[in-house]
PDB file of N, CA and C in Angstrom:
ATOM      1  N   UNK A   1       0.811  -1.183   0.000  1.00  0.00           N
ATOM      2  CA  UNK A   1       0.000   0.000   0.000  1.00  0.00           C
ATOM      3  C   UNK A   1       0.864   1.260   0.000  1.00  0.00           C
ATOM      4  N   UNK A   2       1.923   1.578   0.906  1.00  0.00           N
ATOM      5  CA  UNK A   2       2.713   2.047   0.849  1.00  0.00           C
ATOM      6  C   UNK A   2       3.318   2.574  -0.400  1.00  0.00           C
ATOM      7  N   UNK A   3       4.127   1.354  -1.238  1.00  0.00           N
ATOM      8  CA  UNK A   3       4.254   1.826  -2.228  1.00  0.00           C
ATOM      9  C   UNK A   3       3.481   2.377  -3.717  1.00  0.00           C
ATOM     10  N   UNK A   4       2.127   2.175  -3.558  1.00  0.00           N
ATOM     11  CA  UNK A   4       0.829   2.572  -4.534  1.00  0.00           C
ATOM     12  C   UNK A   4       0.909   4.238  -3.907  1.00  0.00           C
ATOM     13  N   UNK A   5       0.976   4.429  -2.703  1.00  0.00           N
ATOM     14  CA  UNK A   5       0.977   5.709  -2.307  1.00  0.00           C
ATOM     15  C   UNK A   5       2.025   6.726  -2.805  1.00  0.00           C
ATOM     16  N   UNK A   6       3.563   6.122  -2.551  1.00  0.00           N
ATOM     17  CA  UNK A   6       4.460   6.789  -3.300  1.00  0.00           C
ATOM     18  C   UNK A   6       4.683   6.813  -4.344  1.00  0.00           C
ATOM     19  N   UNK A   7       4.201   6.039  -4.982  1.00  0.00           N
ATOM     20  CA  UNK A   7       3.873   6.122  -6.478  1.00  0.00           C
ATOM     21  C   UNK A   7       2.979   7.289  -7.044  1.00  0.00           C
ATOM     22  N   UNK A   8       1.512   7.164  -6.326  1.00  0.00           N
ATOM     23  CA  UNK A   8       0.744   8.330  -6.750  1.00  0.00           C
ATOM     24  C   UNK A   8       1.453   9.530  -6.140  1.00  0.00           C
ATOM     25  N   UNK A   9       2.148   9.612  -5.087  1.00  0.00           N
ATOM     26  CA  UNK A   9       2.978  11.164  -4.604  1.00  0.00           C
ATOM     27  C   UNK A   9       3.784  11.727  -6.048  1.00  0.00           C
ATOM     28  N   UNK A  10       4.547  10.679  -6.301  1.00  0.00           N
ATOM     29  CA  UNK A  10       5.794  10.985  -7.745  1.00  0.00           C
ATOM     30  C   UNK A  10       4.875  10.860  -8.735  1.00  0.00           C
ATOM     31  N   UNK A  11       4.035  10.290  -9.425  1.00  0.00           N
ATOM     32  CA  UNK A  11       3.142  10.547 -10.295  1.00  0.00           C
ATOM     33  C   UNK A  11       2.176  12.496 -10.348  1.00  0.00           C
ATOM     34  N   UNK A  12       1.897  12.536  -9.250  1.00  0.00           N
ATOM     35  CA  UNK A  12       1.719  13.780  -9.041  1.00  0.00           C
ATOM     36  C   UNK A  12       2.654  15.121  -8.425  1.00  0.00           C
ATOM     37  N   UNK A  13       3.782  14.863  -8.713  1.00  0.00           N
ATOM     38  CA  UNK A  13       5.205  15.967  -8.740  1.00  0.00           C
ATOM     39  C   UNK A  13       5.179  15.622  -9.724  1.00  0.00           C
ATOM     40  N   UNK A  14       5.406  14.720 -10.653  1.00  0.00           N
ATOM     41  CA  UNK A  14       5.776  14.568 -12.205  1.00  0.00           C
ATOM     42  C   UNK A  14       4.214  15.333 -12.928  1.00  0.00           C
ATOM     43  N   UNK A  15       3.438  15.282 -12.736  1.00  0.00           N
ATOM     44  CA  UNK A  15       2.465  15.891 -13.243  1.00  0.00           C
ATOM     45  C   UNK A  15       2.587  17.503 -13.168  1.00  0.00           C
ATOM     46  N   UNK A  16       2.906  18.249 -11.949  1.00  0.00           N
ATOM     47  CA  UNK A  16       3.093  19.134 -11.688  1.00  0.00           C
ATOM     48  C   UNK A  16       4.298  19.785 -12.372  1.00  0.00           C
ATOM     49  N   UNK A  17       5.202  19.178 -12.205  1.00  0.00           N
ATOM     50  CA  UNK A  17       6.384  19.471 -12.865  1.00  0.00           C
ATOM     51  C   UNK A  17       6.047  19.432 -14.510  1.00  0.00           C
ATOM     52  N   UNK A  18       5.308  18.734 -15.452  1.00  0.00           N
ATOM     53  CA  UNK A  18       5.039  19.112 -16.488  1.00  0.00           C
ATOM     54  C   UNK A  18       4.000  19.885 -16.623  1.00  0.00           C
ATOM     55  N   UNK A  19       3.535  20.291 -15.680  1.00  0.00           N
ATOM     56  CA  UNK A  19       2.300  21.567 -16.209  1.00  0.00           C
ATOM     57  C   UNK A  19       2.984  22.822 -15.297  1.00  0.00           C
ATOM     58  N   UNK A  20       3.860  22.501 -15.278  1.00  0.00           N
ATOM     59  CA  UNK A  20       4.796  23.675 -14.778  1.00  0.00           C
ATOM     60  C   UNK A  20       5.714  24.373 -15.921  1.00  0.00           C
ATOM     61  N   UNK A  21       6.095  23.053 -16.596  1.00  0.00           N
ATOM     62  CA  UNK A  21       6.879  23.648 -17.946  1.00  0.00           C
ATOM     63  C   UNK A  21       6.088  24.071 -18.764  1.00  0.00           C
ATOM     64  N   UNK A  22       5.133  23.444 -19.090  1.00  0.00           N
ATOM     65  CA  UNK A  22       4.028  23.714 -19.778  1.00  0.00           C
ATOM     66  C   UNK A  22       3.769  25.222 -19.626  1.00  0.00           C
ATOM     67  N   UNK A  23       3.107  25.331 -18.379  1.00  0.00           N
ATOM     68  CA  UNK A  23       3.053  27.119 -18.179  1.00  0.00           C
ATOM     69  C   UNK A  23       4.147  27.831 -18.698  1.00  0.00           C
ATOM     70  N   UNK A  24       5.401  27.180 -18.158  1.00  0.00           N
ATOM     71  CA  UNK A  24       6.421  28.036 -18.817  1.00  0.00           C
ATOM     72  C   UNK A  24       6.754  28.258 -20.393  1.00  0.00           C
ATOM     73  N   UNK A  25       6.615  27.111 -20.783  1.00  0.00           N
ATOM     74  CA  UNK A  25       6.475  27.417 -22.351  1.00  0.00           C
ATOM     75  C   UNK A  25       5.477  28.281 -22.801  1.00  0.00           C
ATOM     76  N   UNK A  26       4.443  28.110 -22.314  1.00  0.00           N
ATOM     77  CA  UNK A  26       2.861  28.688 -22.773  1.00  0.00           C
ATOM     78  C   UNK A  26       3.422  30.465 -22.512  1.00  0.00           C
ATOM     79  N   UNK A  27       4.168  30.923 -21.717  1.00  0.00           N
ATOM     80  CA  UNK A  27       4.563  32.330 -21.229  1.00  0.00           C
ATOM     81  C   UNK A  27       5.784  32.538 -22.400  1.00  0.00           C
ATOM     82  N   UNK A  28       6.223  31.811 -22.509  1.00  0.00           N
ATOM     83  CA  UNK A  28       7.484  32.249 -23.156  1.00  0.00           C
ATOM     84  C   UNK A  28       6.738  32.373 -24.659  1.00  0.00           C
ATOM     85  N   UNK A  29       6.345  31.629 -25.084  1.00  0.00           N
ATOM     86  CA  UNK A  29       5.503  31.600 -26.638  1.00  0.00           C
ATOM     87  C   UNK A  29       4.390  32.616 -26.231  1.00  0.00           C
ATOM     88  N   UNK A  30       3.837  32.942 -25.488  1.00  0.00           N
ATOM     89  CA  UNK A  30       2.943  34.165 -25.722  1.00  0.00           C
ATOM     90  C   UNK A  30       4.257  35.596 -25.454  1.00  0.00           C
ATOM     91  N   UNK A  31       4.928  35.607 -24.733  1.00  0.00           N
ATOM     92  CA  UNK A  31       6.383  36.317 -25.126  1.00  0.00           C
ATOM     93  C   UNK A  31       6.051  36.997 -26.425  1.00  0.00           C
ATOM     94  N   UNK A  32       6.714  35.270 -27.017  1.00  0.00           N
ATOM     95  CA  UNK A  32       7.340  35.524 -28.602  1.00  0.00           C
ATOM     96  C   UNK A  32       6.354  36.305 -29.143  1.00  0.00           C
ATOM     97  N   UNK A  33       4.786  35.519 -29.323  1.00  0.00           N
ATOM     98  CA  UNK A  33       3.653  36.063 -30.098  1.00  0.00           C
ATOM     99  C   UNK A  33       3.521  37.782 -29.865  1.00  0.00           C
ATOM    100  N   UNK A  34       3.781  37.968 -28.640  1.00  0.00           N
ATOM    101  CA  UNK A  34       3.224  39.808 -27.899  1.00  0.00           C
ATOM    102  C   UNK A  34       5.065  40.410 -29.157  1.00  0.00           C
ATOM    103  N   UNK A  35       5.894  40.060 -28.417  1.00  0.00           N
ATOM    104  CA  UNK A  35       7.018  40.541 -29.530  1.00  0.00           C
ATOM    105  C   UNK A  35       6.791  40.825 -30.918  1.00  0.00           C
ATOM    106  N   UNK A  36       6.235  39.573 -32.027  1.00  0.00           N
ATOM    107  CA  UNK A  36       6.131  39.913 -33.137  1.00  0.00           C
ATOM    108  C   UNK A  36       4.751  40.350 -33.468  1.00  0.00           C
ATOM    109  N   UNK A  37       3.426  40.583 -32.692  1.00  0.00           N
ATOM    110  CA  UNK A  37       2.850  41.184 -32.879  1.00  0.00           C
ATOM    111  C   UNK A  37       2.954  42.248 -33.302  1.00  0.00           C
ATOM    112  N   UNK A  38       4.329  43.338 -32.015  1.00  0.00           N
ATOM    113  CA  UNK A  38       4.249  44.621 -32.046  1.00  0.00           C
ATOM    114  C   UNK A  38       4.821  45.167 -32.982  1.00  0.00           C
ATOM    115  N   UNK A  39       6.104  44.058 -33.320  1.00  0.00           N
ATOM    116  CA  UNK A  39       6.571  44.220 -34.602  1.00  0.00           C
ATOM    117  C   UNK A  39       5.998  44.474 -35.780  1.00  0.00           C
ATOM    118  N   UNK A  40       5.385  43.932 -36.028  1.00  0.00           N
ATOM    119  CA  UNK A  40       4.568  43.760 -37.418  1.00  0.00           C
ATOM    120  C   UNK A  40       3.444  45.083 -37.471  1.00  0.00           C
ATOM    121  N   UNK A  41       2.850  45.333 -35.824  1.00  0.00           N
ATOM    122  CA  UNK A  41       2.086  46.299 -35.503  1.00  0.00           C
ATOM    123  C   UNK A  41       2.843  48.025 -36.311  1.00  0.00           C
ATOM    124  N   UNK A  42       4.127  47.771 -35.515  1.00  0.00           N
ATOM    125  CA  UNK A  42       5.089  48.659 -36.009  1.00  0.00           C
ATOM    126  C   UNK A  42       5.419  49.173 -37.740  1.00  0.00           C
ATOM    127  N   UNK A  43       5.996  47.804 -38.209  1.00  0.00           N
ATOM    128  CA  UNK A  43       5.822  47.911 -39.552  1.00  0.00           C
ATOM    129  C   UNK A  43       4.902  48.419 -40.183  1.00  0.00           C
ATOM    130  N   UNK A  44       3.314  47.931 -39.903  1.00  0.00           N
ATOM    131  CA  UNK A  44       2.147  48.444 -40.721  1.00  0.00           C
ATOM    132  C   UNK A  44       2.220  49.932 -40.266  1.00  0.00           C
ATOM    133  N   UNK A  45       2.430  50.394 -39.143  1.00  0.00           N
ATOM    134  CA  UNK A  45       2.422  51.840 -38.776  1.00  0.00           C
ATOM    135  C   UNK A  45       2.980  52.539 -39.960  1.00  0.00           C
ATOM    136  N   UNK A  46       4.732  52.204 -39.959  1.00  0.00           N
ATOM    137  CA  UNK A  46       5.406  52.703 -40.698  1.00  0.00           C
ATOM    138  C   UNK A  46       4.751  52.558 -42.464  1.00  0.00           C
ATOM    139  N   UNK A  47       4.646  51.625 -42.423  1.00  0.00           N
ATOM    140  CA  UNK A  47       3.911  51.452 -44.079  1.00  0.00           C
ATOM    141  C   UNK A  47       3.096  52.759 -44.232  1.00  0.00           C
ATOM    142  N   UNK A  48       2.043  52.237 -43.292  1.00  0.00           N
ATOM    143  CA  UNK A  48       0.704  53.318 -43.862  1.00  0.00           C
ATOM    144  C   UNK A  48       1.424  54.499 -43.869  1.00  0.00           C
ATOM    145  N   UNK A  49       2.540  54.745 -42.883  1.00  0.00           N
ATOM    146  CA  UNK A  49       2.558  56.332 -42.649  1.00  0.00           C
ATOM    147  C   UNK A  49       3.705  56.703 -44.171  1.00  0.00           C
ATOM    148  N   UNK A  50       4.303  55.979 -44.537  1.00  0.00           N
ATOM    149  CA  UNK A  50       4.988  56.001 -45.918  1.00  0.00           C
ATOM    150  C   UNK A  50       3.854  56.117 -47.005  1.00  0.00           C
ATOM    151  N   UNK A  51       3.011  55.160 -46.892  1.00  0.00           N
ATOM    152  CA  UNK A  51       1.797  55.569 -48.166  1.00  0.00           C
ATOM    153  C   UNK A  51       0.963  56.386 -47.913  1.00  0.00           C
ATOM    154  N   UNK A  52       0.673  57.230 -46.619  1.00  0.00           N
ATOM    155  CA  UNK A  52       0.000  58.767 -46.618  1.00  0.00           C
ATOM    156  C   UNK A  52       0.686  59.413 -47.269  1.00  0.00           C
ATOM    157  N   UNK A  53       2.045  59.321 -47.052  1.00  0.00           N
ATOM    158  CA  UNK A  53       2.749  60.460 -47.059  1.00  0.00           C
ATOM    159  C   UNK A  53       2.979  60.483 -48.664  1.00  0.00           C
ATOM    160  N   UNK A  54       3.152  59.211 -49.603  1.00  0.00           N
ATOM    161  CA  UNK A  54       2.867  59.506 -50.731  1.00  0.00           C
ATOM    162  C   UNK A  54       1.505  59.822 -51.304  1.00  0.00           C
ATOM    163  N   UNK A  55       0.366  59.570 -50.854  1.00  0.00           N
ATOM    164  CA  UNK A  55      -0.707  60.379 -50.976  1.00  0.00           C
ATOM    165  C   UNK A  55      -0.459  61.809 -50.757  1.00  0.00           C
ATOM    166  N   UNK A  56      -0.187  62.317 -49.848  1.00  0.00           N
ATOM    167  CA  UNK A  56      -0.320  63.682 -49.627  1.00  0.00           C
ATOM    168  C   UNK A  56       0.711  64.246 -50.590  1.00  0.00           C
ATOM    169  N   UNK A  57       1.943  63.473 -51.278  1.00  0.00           N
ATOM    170  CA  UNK A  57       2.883  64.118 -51.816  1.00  0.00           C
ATOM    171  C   UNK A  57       2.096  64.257 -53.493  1.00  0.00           C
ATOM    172  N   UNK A  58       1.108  63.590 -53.815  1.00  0.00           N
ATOM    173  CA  UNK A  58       0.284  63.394 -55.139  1.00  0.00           C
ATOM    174  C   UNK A  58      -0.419  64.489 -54.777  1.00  0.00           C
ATOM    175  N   UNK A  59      -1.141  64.398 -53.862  1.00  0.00           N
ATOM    176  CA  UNK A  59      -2.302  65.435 -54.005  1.00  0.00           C
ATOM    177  C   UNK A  59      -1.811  66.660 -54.008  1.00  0.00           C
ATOM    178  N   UNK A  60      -0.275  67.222 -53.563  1.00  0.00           N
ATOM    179  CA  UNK A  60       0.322  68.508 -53.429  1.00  0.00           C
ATOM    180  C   UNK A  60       0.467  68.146 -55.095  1.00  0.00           C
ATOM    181  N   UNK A  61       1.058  67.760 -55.462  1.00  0.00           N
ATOM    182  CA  UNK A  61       1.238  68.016 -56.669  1.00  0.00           C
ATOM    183  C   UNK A  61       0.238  68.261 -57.383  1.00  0.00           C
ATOM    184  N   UNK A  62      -0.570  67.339 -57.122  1.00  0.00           N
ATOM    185  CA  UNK A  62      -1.820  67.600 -58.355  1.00  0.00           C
ATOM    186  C   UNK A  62      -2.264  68.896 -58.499  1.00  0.00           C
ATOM    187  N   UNK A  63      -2.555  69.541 -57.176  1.00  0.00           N
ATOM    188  CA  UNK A  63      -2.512  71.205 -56.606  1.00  0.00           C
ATOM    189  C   UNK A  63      -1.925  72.143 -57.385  1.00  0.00           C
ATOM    190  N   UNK A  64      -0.648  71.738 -57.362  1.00  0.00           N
ATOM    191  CA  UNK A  64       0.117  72.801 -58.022  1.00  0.00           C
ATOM    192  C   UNK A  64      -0.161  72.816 -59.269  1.00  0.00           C
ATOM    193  N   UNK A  65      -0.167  71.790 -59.782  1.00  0.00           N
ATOM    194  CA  UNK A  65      -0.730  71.658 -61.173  1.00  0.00           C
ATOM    195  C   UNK A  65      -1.761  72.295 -61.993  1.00  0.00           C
ATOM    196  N   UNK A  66      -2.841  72.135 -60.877  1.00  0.00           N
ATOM    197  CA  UNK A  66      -4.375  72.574 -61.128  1.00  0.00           C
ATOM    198  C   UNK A  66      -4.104  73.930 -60.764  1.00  0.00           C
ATOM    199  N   UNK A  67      -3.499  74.563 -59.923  1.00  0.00           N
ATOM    200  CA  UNK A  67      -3.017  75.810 -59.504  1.00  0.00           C
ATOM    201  C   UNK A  67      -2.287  76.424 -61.109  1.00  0.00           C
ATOM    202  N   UNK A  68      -1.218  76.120 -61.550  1.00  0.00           N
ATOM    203  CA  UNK A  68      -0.673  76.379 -62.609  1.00  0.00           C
ATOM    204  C   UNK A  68      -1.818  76.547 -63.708  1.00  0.00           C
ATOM    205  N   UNK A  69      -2.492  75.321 -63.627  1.00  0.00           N
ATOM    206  CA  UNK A  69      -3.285  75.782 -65.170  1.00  0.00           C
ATOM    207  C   UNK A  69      -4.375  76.602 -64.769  1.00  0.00           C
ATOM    208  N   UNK A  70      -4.905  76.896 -64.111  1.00  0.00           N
ATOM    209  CA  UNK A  70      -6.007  77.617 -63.599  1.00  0.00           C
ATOM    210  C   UNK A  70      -5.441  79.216 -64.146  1.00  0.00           C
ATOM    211  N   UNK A  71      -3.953  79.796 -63.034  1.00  0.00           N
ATOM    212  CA  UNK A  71      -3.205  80.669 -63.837  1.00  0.00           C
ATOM    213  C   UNK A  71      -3.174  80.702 -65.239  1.00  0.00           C
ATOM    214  N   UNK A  72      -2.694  79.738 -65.366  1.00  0.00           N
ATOM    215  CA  UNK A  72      -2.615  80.121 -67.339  1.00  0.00           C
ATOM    216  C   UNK A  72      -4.186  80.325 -67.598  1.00  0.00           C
ATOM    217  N   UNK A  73      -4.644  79.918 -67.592  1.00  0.00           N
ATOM    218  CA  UNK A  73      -5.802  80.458 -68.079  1.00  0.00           C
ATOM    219  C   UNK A  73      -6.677  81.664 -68.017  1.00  0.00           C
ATOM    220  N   UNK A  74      -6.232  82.130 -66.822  1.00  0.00           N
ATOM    221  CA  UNK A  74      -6.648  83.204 -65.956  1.00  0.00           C
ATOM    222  C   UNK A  74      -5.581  84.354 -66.975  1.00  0.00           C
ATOM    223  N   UNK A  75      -4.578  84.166 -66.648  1.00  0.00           N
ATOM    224  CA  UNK A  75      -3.929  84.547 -67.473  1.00  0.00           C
ATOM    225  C   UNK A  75      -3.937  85.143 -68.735  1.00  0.00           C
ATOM    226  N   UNK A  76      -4.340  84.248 -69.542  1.00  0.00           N
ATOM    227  CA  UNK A  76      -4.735  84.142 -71.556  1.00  0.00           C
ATOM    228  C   UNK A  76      -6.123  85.056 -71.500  1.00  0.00           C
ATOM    229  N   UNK A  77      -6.776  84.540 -70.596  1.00  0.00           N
ATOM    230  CA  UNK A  77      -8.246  85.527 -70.375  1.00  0.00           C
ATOM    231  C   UNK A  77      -8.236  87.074 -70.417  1.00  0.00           C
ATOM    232  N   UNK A  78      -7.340  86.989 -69.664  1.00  0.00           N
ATOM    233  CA  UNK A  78      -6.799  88.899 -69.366  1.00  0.00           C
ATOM    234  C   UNK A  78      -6.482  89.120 -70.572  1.00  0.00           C
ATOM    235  N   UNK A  79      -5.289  88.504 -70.619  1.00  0.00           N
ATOM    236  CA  UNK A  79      -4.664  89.281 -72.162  1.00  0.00           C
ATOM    237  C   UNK A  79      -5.451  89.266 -73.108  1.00  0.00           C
ATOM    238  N   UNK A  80      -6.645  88.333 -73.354  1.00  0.00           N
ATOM    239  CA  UNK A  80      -7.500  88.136 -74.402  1.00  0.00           C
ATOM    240  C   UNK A  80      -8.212  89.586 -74.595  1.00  0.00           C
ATOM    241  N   UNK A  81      -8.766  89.924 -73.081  1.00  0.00           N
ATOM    242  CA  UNK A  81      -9.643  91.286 -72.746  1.00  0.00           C
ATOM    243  C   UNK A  81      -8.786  92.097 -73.008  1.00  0.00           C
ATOM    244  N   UNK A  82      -7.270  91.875 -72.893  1.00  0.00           N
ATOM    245  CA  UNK A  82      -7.093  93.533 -72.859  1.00  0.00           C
ATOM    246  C   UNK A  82      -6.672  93.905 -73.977  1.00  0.00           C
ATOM    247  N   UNK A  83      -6.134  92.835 -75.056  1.00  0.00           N
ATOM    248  CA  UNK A  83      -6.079  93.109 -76.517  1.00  0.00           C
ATOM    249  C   UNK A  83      -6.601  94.125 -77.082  1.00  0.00           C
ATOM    250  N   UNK A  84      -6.075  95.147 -77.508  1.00  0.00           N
ATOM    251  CA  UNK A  84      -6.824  96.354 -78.518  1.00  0.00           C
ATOM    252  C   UNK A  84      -6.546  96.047 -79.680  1.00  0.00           C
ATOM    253  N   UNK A  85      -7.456  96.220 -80.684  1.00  0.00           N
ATOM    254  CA  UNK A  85      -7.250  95.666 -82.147  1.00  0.00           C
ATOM    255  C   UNK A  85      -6.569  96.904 -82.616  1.00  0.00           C
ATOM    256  N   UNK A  86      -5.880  97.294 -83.628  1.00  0.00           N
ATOM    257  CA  UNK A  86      -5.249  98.009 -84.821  1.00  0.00           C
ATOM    258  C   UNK A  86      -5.787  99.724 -84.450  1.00  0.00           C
ATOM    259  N   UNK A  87      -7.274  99.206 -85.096  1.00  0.00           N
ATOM    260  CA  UNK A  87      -7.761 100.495 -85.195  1.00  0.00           C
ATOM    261  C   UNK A  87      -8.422 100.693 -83.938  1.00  0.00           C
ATOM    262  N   UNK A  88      -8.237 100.634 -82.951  1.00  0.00           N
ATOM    263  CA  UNK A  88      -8.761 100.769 -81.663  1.00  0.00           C
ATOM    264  C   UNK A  88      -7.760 101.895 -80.499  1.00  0.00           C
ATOM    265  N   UNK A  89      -6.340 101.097 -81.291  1.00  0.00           N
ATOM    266  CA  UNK A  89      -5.081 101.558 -80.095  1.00  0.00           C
ATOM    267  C   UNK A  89      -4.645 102.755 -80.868  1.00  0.00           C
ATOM    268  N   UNK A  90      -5.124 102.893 -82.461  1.00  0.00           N
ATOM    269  CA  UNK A  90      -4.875 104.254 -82.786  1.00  0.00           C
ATOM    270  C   UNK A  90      -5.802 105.061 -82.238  1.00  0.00           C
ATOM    271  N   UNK A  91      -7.186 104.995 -82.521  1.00  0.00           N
ATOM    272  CA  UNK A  91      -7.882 105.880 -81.954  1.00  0.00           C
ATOM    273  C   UNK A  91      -7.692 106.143 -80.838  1.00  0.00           C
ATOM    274  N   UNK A  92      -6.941 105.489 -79.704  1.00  0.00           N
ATOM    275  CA  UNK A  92      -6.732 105.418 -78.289  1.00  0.00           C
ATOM    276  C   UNK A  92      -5.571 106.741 -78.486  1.00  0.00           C
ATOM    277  N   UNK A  93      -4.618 106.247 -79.046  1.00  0.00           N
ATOM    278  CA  UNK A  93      -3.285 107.110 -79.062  1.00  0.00           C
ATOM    279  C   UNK A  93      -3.887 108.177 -79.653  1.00  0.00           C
ATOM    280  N   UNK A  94      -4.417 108.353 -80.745  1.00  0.00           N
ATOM    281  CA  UNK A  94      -5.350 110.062 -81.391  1.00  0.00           C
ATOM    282  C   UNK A  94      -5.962 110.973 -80.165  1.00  0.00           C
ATOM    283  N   UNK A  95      -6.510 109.766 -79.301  1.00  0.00           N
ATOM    284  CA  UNK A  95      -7.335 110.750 -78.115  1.00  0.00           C
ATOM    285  C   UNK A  95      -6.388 111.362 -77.048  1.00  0.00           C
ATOM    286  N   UNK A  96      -5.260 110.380 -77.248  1.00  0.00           N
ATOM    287  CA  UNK A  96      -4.571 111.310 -76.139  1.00  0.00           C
ATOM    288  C   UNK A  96      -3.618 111.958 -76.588  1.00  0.00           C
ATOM    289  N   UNK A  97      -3.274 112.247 -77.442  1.00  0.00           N
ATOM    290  CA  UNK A  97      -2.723 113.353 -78.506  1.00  0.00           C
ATOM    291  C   UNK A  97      -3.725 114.807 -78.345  1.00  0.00           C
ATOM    292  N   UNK A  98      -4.676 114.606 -78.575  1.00  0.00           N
ATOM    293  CA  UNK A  98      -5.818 115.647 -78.301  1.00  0.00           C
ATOM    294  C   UNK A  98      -5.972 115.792 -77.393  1.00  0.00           C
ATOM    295  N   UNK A  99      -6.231 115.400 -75.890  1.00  0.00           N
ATOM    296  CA  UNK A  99      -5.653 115.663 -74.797  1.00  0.00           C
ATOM    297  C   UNK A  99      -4.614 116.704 -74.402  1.00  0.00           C
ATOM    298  N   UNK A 100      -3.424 116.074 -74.759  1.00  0.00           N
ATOM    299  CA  UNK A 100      -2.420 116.562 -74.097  1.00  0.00           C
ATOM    300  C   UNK A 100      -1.900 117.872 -74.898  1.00  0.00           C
ATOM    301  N   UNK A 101      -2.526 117.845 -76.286  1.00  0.00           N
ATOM    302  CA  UNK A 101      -2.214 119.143 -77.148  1.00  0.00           C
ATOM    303  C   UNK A 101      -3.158 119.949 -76.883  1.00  0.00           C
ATOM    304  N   UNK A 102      -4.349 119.651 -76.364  1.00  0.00           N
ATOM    305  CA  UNK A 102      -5.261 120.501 -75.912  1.00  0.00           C
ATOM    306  C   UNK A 102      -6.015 120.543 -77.078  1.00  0.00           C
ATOM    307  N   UNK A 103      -5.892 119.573 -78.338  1.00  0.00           N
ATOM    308  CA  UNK A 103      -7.251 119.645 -79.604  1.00  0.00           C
ATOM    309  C   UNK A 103      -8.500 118.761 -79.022  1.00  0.00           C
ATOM    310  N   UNK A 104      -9.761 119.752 -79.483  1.00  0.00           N
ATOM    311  CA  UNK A 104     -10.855 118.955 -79.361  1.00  0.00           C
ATOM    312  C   UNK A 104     -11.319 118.252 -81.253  1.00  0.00           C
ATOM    313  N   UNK A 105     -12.024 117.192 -80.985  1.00  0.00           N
ATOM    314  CA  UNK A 105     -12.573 116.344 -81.977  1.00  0.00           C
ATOM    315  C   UNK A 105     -13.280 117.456 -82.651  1.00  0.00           C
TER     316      UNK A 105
END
C-alpha cells in the first residue's frame, strides 16, 4: 500500500512538474507572439505612414498643377480682354494726342 501511495505522490510531482513547464512554455511563446505582434504592428504603422505620405505628396502636386493651369488660363483671359485691335489703339493714341495738345474732336 505504501508503495501505490508513493507512487501516486511521484506521479503527481511529475504531473506538476510538467504543467509547470508547460506554463512556462505557454509564457514564453505568448512572449514571442506579444514581440512579433508589435513588430509587425510597427511595420504596418510605418507602411501606412509612408503611403499617406505619398498620398499627400500626389495630391500637393496635383494642386500645383491645377493651380498652374487655372493661372494660365486666368492669365490668356486677361490678355484676351485687354487686346486692342489696330484700329482701336490708334484711336486710343489720337485721343490722347488731343488731350495733351489741348485739340478737341
Amino acid at each position: 500500500m505504501r508503495e501505490v501511495i508513493q507512487k501516486m505522490v511521484e506521479a503527481e510531482s511529475e504531473a506538476k512538474r510538467i504543467l509547470d513547464e508547460a506554463k512556462a512554455e505557454a509564457d514564453r511563446l505568448m512572449g514571442d507572439a506579444r514581440r512579433q505582434a508589435q513588430g509587425l504592428i510597427e511595420q504596418s504603422r510605418r507602411e501606412a505612414k509612408a503611403a499617406a505620405a505619398k498620398v499627400v505628396e500626389a495630391a500637393v502636386q496635383t494642386a500645383e498643377r491645377e493651380k498652374k493651369d487655372r493661372l494660365a488660363k486666368e492669365v490668356a483671359a486677361v490678355e484676351a480682354e485687354t487686346r486692342l485691335d489696330d484700329a482701336t489703339r490708334r484711336a486710343a493714341a489720337e485721343a490722347v494726342v488731343r488731350l495733351v495738345t489741348g485739340q478737341s474732336s
